[in-house]
N, C-alpha and C. Protein backbone atom coordinates (compact mmCIF):
# COMPACT_ATOMS: atom_id res chain seq x y z
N UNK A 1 0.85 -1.18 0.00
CA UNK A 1 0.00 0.00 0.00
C UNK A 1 0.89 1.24 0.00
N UNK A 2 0.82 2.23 -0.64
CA UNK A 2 1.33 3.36 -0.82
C UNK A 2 1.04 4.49 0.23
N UNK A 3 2.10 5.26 0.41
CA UNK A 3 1.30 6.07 1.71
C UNK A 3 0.80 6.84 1.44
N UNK A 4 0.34 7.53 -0.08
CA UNK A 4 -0.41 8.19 -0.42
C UNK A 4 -2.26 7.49 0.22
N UNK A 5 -2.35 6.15 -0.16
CA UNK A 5 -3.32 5.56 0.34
C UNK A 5 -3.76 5.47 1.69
N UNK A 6 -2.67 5.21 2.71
CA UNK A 6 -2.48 5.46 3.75
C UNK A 6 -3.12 6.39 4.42
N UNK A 7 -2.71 7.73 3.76
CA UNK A 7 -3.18 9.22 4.45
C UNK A 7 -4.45 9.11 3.54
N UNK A 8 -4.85 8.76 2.52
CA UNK A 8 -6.07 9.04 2.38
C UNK A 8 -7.25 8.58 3.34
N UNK A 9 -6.71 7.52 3.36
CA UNK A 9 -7.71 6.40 4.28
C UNK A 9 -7.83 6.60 6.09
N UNK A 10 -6.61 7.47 5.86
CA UNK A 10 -6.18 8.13 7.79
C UNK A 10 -6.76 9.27 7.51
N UNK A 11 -6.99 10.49 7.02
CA UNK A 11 -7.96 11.55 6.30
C UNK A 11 -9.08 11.04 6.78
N UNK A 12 -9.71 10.65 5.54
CA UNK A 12 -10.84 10.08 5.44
C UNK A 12 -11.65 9.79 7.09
N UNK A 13 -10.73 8.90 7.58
CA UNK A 13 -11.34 8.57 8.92
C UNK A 13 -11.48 9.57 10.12
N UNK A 14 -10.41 10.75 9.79
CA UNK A 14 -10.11 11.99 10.75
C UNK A 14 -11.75 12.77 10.62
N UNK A 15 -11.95 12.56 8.85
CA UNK A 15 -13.54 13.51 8.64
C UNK A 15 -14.74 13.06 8.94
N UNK A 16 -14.88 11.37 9.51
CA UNK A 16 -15.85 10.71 9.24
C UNK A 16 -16.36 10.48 8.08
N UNK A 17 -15.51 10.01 6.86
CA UNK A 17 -16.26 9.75 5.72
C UNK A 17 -15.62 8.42 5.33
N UNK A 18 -16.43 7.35 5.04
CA UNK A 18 -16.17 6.41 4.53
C UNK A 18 -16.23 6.34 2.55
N UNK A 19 -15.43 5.78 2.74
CA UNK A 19 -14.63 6.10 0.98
C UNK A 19 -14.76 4.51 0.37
N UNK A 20 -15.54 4.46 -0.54
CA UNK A 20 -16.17 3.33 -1.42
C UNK A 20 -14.70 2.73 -2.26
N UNK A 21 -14.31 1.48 -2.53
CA UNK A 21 -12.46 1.11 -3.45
C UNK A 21 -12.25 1.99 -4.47
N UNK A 22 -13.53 2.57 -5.14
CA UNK A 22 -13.62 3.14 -6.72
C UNK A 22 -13.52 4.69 -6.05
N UNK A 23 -13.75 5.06 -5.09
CA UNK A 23 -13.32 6.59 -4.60
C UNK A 23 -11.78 6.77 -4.10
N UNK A 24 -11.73 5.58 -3.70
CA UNK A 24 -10.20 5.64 -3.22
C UNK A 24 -9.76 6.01 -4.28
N UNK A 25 -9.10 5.33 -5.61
CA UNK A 25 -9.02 5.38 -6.48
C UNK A 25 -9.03 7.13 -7.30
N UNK A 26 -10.24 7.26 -7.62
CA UNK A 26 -10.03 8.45 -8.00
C UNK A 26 -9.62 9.63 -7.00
N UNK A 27 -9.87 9.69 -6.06
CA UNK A 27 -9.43 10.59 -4.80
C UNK A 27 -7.76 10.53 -4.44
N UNK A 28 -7.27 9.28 -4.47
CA UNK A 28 -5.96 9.38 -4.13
C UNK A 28 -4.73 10.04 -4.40
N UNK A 29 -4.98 9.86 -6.36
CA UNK A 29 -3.97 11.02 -6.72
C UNK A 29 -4.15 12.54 -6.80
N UNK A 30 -5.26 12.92 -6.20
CA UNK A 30 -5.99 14.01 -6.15
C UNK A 30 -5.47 14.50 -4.81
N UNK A 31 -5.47 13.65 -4.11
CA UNK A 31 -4.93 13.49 -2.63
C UNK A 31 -3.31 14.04 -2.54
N UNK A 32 -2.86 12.50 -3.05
CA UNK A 32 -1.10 13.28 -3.59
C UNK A 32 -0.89 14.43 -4.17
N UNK A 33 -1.61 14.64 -5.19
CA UNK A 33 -0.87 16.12 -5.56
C UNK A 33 -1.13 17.00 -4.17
N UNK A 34 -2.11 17.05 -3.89
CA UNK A 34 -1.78 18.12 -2.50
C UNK A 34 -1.00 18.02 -1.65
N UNK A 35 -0.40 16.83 -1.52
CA UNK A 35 0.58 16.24 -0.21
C UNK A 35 1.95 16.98 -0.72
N UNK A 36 1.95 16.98 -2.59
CA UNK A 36 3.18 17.58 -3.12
C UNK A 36 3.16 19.34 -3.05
N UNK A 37 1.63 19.72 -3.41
CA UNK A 37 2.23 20.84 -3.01
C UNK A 37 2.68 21.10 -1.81
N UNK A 38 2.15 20.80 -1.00
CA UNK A 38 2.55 20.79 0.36
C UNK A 38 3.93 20.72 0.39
N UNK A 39 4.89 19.60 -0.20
CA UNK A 39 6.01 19.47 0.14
C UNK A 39 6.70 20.57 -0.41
N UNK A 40 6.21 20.89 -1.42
CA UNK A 40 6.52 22.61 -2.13
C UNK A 40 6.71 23.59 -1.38
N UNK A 41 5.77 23.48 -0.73
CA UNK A 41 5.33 24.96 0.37
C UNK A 41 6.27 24.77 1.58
N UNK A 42 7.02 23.52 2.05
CA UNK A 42 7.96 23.36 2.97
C UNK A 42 9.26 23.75 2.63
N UNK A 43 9.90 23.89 1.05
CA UNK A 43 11.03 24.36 0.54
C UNK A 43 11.09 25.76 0.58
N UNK A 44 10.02 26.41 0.64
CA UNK A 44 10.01 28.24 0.99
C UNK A 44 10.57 28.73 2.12
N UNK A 45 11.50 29.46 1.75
CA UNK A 45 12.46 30.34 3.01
C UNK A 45 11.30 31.50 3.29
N UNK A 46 10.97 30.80 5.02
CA UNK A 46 9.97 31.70 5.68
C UNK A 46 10.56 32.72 6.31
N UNK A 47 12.06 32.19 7.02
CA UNK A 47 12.77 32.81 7.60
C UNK A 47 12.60 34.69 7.93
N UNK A 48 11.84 35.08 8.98
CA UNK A 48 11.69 36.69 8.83
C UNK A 48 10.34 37.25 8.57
N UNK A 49 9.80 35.84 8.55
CA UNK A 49 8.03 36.30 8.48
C UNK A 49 7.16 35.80 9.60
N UNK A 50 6.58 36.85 9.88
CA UNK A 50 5.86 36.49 11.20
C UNK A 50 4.89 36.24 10.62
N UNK A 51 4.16 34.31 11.63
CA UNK A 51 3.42 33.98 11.29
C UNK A 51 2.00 34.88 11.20
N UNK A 52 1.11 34.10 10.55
CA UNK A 52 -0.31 35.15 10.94
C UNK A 52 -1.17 34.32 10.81
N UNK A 53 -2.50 34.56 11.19
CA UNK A 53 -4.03 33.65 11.32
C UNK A 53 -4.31 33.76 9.93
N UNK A 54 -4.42 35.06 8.88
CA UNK A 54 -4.90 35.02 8.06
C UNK A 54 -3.96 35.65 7.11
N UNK A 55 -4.12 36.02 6.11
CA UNK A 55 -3.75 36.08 4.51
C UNK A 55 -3.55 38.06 4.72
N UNK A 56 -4.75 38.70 5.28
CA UNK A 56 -5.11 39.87 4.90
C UNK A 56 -5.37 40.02 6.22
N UNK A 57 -4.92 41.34 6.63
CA UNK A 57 -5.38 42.49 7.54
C UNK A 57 -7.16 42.01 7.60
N UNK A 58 -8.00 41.95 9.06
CA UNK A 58 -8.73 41.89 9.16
C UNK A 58 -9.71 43.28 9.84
N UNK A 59 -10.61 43.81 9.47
CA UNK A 59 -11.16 44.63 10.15
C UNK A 59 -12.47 44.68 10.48
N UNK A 60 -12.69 44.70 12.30
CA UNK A 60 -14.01 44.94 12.05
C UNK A 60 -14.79 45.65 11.53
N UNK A 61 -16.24 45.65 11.10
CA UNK A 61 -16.90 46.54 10.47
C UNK A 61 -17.97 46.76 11.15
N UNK A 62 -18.28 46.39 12.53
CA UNK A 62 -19.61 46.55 13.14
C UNK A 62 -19.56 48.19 13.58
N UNK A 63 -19.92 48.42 14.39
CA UNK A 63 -21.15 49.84 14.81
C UNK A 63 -20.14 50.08 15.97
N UNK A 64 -19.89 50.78 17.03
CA UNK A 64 -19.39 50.91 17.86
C UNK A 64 -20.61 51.11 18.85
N UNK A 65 -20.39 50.37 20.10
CA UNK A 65 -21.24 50.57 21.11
C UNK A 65 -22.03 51.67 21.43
N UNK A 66 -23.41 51.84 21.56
CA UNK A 66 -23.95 53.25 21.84
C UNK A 66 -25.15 53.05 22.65
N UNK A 67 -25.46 53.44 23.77
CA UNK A 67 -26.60 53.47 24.38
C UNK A 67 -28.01 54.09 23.64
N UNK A 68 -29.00 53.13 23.54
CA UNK A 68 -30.27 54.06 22.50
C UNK A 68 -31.39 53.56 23.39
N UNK A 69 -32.29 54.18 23.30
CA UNK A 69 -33.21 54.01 23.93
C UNK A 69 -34.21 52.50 23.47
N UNK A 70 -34.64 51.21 24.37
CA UNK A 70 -34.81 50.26 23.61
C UNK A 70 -36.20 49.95 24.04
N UNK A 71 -37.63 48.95 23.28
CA UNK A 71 -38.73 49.07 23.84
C UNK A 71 -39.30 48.77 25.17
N UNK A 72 -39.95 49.43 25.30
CA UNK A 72 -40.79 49.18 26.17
C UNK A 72 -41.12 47.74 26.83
N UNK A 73 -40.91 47.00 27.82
CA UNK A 73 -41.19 46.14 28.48
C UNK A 73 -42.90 45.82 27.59
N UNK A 74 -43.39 45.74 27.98
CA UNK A 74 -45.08 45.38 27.39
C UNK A 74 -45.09 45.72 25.77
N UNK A 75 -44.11 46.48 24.79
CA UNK A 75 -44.06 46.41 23.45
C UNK A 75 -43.19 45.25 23.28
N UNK A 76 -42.52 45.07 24.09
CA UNK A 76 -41.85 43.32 23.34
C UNK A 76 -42.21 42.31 23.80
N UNK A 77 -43.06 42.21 24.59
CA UNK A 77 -43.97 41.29 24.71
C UNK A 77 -44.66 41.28 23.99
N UNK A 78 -45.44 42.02 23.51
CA UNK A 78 -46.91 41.86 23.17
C UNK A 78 -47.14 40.84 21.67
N UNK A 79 -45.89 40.28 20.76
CA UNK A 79 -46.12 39.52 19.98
C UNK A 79 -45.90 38.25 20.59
N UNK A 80 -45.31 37.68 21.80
CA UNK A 80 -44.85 36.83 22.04
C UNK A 80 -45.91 35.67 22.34
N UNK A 81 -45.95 34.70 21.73
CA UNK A 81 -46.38 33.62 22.13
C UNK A 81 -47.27 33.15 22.95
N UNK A 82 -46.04 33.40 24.26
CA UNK A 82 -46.31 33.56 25.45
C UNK A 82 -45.63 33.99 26.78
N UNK A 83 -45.86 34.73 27.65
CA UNK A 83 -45.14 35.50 28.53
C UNK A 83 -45.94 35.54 30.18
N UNK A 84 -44.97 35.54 30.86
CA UNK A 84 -45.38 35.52 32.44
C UNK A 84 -44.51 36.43 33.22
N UNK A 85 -44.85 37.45 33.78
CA UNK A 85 -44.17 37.91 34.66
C UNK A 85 -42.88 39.09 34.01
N UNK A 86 -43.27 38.87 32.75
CA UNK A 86 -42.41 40.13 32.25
C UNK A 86 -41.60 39.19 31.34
N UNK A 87 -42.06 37.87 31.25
CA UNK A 87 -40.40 37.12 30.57
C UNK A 87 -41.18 36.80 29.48
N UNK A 88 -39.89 35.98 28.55
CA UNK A 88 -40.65 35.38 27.42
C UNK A 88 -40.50 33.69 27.98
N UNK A 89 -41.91 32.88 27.50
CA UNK A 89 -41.88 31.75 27.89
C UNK A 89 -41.57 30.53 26.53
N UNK A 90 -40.81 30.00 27.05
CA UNK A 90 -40.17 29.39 25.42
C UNK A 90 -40.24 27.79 25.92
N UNK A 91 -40.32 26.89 24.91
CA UNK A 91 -40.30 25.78 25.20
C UNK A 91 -39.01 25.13 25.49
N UNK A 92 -38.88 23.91 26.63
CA UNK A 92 -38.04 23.70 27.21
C UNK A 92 -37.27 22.73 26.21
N UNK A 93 -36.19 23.07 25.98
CA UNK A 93 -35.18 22.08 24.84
C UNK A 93 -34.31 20.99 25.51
N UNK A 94 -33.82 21.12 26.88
CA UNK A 94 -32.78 20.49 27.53
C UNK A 94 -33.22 19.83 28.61
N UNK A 95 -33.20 18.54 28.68
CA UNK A 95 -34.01 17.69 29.60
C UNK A 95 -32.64 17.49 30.63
């Protein structure tokens, strides 16, 4: 067995997917070439680059915090379902 097969079949089991002989097959050298680029990407002098999470500068884009005035206790209720005591009453999910 080739260890291209190997890691496919050690893959495979890491994702939970069971792989039919005729997928092995076509998947495997599909498999290897990535293992090669990979080995590609290990010959690059990183030397001087700080690692990073991502590719690109990330920025948030949300709103910045602001106090606003929000409804009324009895206006957000009043579509609800159902409500007791000021709350919303929701069905119980977690036994």
């Amino acid at each position: 067995m080739s260890t291209a097969g190997f890691d496919l079949r050690y893959v495979a089991r890491l994702a939970r997917l069971e792989l039919a002989p005729e997928e092995e097959s076509r998947f495997g050298p599909q498999f290897g070439s990535i293992l090669d680029y990979f080995a590609k990407l290990k010959e690059l002098n990183v030397s001087g680059l700080e690692p990073t999470a991502h590719p690109v500068p990330l920025v948030n884009v949300t709103r910045p915090d602001a106090v606003r005035p929000s409804l009324p206790q009895d206006e957000a209720l009043r579509n609800a379902p159902a409500h007791a005591g000021g709350l919303f009453i929701v069905p119980k999910i977690v036994e």
